[in-house]
Protein backbone atom coordinates (compact mmCIF):
# COMPACT_ATOMS: atom_id res chain seq x y z
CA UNK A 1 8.43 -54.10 13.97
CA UNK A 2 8.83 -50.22 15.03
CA UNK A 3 6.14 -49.07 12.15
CA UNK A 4 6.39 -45.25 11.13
CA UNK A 5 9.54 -44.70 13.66
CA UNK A 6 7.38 -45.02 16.40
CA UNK A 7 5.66 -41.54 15.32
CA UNK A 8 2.01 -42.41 16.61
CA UNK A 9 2.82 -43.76 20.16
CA UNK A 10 1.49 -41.64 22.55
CA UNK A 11 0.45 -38.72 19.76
CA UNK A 12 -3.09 -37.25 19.96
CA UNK A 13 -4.81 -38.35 16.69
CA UNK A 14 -8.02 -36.81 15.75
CA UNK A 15 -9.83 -38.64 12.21
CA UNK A 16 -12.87 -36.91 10.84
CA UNK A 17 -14.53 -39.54 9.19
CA UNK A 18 -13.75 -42.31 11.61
CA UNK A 19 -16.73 -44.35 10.83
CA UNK A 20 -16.75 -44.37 7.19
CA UNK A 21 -14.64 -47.29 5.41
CA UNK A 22 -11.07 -45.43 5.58
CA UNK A 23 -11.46 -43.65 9.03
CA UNK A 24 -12.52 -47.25 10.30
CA UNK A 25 -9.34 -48.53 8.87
CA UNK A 26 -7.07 -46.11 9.97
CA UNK A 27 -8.37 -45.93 13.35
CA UNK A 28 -7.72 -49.77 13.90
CA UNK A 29 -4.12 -48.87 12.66
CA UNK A 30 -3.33 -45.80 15.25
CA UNK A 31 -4.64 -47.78 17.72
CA UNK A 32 -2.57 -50.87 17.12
CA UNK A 33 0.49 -47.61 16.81
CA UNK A 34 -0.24 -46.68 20.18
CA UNK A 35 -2.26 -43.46 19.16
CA UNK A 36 -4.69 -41.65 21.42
CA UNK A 37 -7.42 -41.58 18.82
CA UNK A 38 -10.30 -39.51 18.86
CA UNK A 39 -12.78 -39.41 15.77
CA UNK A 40 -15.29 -36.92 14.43
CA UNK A 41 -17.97 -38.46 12.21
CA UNK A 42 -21.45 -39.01 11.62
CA UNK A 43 -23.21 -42.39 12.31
CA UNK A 44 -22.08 -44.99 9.84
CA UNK A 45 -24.30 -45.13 6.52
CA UNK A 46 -25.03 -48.75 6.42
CA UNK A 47 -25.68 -51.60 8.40
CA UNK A 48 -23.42 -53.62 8.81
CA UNK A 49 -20.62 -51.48 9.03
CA UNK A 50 -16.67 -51.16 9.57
CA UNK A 51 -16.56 -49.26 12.12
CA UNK A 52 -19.46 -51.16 14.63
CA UNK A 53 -17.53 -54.18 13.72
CA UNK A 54 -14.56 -53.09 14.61
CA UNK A 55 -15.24 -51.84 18.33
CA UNK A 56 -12.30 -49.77 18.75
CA UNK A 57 -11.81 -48.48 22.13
CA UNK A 58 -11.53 -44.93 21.35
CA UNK A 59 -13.30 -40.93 21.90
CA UNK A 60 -16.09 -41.13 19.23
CA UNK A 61 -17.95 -38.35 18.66
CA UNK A 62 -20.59 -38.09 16.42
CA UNK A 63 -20.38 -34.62 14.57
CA UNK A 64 -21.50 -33.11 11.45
CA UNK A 65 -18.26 -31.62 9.74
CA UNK A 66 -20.70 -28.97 8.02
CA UNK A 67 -21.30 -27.32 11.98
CA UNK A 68 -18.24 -25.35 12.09
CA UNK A 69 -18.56 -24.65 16.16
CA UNK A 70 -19.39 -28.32 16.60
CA UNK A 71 -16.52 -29.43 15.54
CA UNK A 72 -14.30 -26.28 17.02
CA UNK A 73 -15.45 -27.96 20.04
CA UNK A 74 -13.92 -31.35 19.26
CA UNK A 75 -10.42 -30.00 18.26
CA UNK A 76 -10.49 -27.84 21.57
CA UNK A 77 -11.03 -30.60 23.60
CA UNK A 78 -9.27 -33.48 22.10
CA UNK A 79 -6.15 -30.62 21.51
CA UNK A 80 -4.34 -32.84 18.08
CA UNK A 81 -1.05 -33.34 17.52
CA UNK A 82 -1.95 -34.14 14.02
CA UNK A 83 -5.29 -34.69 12.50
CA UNK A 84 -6.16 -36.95 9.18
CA UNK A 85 -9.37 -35.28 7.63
CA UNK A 86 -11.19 -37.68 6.28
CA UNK A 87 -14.65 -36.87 6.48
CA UNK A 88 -16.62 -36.10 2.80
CA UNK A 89 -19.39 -36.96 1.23
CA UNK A 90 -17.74 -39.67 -1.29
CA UNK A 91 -19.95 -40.97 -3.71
CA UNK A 92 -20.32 -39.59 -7.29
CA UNK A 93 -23.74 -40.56 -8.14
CA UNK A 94 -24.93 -39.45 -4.58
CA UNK A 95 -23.17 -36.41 -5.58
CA UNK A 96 -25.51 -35.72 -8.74
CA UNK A 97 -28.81 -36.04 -6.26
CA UNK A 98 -27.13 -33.87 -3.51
CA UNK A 99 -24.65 -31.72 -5.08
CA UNK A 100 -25.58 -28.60 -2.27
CA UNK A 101 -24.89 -31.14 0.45
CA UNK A 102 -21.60 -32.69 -1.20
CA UNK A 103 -19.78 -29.00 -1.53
CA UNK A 104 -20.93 -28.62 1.76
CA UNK A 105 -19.73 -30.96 3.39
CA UNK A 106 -16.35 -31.66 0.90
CA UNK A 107 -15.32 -27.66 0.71
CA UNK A 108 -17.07 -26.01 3.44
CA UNK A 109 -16.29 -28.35 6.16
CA UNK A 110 -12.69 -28.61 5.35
CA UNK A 111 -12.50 -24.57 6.05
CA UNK A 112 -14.45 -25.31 9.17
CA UNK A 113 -11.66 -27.99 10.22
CA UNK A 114 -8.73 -26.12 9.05
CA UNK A 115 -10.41 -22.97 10.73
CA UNK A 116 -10.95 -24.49 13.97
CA UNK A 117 -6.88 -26.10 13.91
CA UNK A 118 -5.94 -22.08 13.13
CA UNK A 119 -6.87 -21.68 17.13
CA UNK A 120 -5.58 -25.09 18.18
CA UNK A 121 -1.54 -24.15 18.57
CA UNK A 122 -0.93 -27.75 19.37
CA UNK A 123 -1.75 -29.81 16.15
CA UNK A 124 1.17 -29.68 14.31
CA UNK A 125 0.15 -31.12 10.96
CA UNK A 126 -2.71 -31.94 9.27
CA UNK A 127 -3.37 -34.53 5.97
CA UNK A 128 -6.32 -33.56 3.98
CA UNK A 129 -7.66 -36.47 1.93
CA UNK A 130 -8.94 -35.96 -1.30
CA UNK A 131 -9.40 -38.14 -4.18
CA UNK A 132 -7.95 -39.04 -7.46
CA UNK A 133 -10.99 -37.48 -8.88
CA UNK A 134 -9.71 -33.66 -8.16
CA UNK A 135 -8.02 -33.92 -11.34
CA UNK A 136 -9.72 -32.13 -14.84
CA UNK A 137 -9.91 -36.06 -16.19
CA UNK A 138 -9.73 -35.33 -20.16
CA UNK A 139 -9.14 -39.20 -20.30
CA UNK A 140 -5.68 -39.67 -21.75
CA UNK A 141 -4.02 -42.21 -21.66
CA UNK A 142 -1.38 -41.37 -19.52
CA UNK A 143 -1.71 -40.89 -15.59
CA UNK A 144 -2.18 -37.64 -13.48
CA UNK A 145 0.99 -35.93 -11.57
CA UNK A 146 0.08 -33.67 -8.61
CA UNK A 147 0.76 -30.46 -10.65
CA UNK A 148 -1.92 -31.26 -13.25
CA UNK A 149 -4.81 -28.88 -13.67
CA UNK A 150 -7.43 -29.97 -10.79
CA UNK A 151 -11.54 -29.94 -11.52
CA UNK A 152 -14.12 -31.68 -12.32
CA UNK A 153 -17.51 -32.77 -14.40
CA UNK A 154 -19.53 -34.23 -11.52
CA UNK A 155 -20.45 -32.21 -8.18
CA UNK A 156 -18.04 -34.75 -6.51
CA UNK A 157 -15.12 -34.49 -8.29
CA UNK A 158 -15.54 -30.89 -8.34
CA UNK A 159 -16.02 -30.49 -4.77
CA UNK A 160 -12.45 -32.25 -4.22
CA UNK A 161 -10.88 -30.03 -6.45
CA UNK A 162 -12.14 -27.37 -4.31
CA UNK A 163 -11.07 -28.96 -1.35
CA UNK A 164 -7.91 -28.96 -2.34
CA UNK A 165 -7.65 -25.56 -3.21
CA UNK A 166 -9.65 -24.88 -0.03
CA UNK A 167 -6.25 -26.10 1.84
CA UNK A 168 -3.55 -24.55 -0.50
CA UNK A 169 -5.55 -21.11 0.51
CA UNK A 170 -5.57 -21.76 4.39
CA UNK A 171 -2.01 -23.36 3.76
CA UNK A 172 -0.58 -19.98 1.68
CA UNK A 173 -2.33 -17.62 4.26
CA UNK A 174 -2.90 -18.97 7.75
CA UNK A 175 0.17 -21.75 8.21
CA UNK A 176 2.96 -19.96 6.78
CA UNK A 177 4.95 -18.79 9.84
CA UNK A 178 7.70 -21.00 11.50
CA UNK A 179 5.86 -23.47 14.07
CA UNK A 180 2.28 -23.48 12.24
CA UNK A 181 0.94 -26.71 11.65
CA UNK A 182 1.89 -27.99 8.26
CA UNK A 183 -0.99 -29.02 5.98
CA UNK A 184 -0.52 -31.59 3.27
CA UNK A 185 -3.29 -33.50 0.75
CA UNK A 186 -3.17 -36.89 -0.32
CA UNK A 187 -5.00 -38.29 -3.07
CA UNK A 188 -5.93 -42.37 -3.75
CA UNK A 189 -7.32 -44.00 -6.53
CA UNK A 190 -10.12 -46.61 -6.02
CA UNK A 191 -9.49 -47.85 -2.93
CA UNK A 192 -10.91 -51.79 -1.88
CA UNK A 193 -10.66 -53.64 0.91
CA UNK A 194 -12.96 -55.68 3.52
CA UNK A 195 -15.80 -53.65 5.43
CA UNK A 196 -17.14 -51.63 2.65
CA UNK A 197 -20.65 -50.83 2.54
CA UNK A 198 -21.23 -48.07 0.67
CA UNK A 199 -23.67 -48.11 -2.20
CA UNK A 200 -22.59 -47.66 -5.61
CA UNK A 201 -19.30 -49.57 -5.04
CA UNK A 202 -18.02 -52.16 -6.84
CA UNK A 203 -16.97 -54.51 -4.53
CA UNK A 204 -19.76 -53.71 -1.86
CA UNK A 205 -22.35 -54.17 -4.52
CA UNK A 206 -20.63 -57.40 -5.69
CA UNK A 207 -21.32 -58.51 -1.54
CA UNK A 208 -24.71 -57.31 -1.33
CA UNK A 209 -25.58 -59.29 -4.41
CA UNK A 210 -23.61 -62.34 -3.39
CA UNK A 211 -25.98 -62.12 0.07
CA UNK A 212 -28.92 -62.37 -1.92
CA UNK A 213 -27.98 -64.80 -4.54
CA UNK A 214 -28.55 -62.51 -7.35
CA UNK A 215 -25.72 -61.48 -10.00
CA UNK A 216 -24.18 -57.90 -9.59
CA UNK A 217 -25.46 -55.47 -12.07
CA UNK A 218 -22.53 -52.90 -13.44
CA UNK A 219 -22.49 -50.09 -15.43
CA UNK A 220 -19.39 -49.82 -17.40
CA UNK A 221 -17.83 -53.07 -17.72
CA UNK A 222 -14.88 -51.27 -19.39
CA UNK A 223 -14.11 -47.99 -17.08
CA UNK A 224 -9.99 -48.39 -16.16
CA UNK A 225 -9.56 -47.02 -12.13
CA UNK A 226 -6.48 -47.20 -10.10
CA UNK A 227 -7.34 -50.28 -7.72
CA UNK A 228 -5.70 -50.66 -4.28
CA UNK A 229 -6.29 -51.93 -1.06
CA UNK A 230 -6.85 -49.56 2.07
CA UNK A 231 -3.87 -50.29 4.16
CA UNK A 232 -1.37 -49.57 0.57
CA UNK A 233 -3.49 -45.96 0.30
CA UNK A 234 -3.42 -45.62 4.43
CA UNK A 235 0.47 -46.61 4.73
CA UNK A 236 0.57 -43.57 2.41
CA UNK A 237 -1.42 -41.24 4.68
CA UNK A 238 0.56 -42.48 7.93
CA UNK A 239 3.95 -41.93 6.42
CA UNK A 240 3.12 -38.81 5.10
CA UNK A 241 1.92 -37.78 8.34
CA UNK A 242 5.19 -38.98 10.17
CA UNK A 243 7.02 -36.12 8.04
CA UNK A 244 5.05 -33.62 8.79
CA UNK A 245 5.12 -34.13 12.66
CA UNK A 246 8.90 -34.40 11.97
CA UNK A 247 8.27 -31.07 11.33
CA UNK A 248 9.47 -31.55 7.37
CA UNK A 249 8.16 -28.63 5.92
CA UNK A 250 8.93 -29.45 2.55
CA UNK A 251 6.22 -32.25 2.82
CA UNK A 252 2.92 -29.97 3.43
CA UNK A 253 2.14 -30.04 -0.21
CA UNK A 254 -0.18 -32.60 -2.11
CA UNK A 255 0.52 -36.01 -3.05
CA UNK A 256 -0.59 -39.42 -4.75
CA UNK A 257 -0.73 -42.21 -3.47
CA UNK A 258 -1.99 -45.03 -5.83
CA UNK A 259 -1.12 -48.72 -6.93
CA UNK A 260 2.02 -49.45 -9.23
CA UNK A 261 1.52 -49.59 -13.34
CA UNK A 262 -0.48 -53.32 -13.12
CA UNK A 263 -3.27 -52.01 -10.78
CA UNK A 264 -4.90 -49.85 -13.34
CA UNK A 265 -7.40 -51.97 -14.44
CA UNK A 266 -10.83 -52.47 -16.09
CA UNK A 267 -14.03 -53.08 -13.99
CA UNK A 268 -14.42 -56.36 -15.93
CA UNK A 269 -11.19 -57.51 -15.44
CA UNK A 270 -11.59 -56.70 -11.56
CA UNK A 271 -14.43 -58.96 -11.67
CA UNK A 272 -12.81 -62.13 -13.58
CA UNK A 273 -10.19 -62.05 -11.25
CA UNK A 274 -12.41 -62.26 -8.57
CA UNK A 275 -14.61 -65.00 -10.49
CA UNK A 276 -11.25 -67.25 -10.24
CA UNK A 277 -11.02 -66.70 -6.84
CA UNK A 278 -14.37 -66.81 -5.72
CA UNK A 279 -16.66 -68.67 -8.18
CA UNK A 280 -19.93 -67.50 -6.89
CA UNK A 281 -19.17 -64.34 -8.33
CA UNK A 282 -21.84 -63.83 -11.32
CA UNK A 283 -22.02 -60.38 -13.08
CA UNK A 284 -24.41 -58.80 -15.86
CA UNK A 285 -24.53 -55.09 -17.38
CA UNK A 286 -27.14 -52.46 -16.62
CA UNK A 287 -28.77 -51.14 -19.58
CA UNK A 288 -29.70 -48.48 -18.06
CA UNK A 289 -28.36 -45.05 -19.22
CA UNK A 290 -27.21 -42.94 -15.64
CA UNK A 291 -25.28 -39.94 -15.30
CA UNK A 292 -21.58 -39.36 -16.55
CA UNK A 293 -18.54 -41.17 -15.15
CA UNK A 294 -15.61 -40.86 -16.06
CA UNK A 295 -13.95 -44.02 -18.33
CA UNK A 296 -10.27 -43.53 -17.50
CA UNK A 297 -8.13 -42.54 -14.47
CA UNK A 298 -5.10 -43.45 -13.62
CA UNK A 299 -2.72 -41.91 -10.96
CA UNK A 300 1.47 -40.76 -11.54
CA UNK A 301 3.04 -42.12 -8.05
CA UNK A 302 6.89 -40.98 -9.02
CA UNK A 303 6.65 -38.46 -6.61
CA UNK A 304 5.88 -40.65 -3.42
CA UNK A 305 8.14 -42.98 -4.64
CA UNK A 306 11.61 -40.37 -4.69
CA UNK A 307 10.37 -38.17 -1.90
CA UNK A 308 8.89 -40.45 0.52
CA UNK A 309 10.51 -43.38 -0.57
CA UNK A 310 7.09 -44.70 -0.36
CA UNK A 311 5.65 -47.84 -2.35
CA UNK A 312 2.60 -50.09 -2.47
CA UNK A 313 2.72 -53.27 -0.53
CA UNK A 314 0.31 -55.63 -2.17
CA UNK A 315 -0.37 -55.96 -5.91
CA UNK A 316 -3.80 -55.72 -7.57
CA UNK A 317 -3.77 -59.48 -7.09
CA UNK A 318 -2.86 -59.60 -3.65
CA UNK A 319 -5.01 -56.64 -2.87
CA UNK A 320 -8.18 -58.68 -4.20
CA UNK A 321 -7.49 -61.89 -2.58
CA UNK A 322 -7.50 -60.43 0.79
CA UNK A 323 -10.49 -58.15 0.06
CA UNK A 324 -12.47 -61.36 -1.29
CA UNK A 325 -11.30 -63.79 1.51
CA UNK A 326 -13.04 -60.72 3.96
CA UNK A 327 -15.75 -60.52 2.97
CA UNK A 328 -16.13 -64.51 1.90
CA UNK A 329 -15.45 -64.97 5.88
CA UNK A 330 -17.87 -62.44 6.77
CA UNK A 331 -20.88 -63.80 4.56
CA UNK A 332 -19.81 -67.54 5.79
CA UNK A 333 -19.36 -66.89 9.14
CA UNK A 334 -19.60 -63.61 10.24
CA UNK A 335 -16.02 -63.47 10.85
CA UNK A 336 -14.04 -59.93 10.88
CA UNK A 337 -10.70 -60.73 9.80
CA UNK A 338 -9.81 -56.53 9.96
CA UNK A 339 -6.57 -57.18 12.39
CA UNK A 340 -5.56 -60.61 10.69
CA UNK A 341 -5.40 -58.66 7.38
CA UNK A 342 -3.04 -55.76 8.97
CA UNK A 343 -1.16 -58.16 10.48
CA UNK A 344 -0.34 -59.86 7.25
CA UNK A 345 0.33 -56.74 5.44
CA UNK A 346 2.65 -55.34 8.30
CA UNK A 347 4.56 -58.20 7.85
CA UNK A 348 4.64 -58.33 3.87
CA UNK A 349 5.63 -54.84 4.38
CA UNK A 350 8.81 -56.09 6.10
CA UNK A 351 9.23 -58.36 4.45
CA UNK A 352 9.37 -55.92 1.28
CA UNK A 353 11.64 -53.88 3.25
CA UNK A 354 9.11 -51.02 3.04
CA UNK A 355 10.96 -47.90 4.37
CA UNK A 356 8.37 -47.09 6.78
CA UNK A 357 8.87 -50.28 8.71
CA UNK A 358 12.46 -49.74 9.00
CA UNK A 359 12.21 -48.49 12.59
């Protein structure tokens, strides 16, 4: 299978972010694509983590995004065809303890990056990831289209809705003339997958608690999120960024990239599906009162689906089996089953006749 046209062979990748869950992700997958990859990112969070797991052979430097001559350096050296920004602080509740820090790091280093790629004439495109969280969520019932009003309630979402306006600005003033690099932002729902270890995450809770033999505590049993697995969110990303190095200007705009209808689901119906899989899964609810979240989100994918002719792979079930059978391997046996996973959803993907593995 020629994945993505063969876009990535030989290009010069550069991922902010790289050890977080995502970058860690996508950096397996550009590798396996025959990228040059170099990443930009702070030390992992947690131990374990992805990205030590993974022990990708590629140029890792270990920058703070907020240090805008840092990483000029980086981009200088490492000279992008295309970089994926993924580097943020992501967490909501860390966002309410270190809200300074978060718009920082979400809206400040974005201009840094997007600065620093203003003196770099060789990157030719660059996809900002943001989150399904940019959006003003007034919690109706029906789900978000990229021309909805963006904001936020938390210093998070907020932050991402100022990224993203952050990169229309440098896009509308900086990257307008013919040749420029082309900027585009994608925005996931709730993405799962093996090798997450963040903290206040569902499924990396769930495998923290399962470690311990304790029952996962949760908060809102009842909160509906977009669920996906990382390769269905990153297939999004690479595809996207295949256009723009095709030089498709009509691409460098912003764009969802969620599950179908039947992946919009509640956190407690998350976890009885993965009770039925994995029967050691035992759950309570906190009664502890924390800060606001919000109780519905769902994502509008129509435009991914007639521009980009772009589609999920795996199914909410699918996507939880193979995010349980991870991390059920890794607490057996410490067994990283990271490649075996992208092999099988490469292949689904064909199998699917997913347009991007049409050659």
């Amino acid at each position: 299978m020629t994945a993505f046209g063969d876009a990535y062979r030989g290009r010069r990748v550069l991922v902010t972010g790289h050890t977080g869950f995502k970058g860690s992700w996508l950096c397996l997958w550009l590798s396996r694509l025959g990228a040059d990859v170099t990443g930009l990112a702070l030390d992992p969070n947690s131990e374990p983590n992805h990205w030590d797991l993974l022990n990708l052979p590629i140029s890792d430097n270990r920058v703070d995004i907020r240090d805008a001559s840092a990483v000029a350096a980086v981009i200088r050296e490492s000279r992008p065809d295309i970089v994926f920004h993924l580097a943020a602080q992501p967490l909501v509740r860390r966002s309410y303890r270190e809200p300074a820090a978060t718009w920082a790091t979400n809206v400040t280093g974005t201009a840094h990056l997007l600065d620093a790629v203003r003196q770099t004439p060789t990157t030719r495109a660059v996809v900002v990831v943001t989150s399904d969280k940019c959006y003003l969520n007034r919690e109706w019932p029906w789900p978000y289209r990229e021309d909805d009003r963006l904001g936020g309630h938390d210093p998070y979402s907020a932050s991402k809705a100022g990224t993203e306006i952050v990169a229309a600005s440098y896009r509308d003033s900086f990257f307008r003339d013919s040749g420029a690099a082309l900027i585009a932002t994608a925005r996931a729902g709730n993405v799962i997958g093996g090798g997450d270890w963040s903290e206040d995450r569902l499924i990396p809770d769930l495998a923290r608690a399962l470690a311990a033999k304790r029952p996962l505590v949760i908060r809102s049993p009842q909160a509906t999120r977009p669920w996906q697995h990382v390769l269905d969110c990153l297939s999004g990303y690479l595809l996207l960024g295949k256009h723009l190095l095709d030089a498709d200007r009509e691409f460098a705009e912003a764009w969802n990239f969620g599950p179908d209808d039947e992946g919009n689901r509640t956190v407690e119906h998350m976890l009885q599906s993965l009770a039925a899989i994995w029967p050691r899964v035992h759950w309570e609810q906190s009664t502890e009162r924390g800060p606001h979240e919000a109780g519905l989100l769902q994502l509008d994918i129509a435009k991914a689906r007639s521009r980009l002719q772009w589609r999920p792979v795996w199914g909410f079930e699918d996507a939880l089996a193979a995010t349980a059978r991870w991390y059920q391997r890794w607490l057996e046996s410490g067994e990283v089953t990271s490649a075996a996973d992208l092999s099988r959803y490469e292949a689904d993907a064909a199998a699917a006749g997913r347009v991007w593995t049409q050659g």
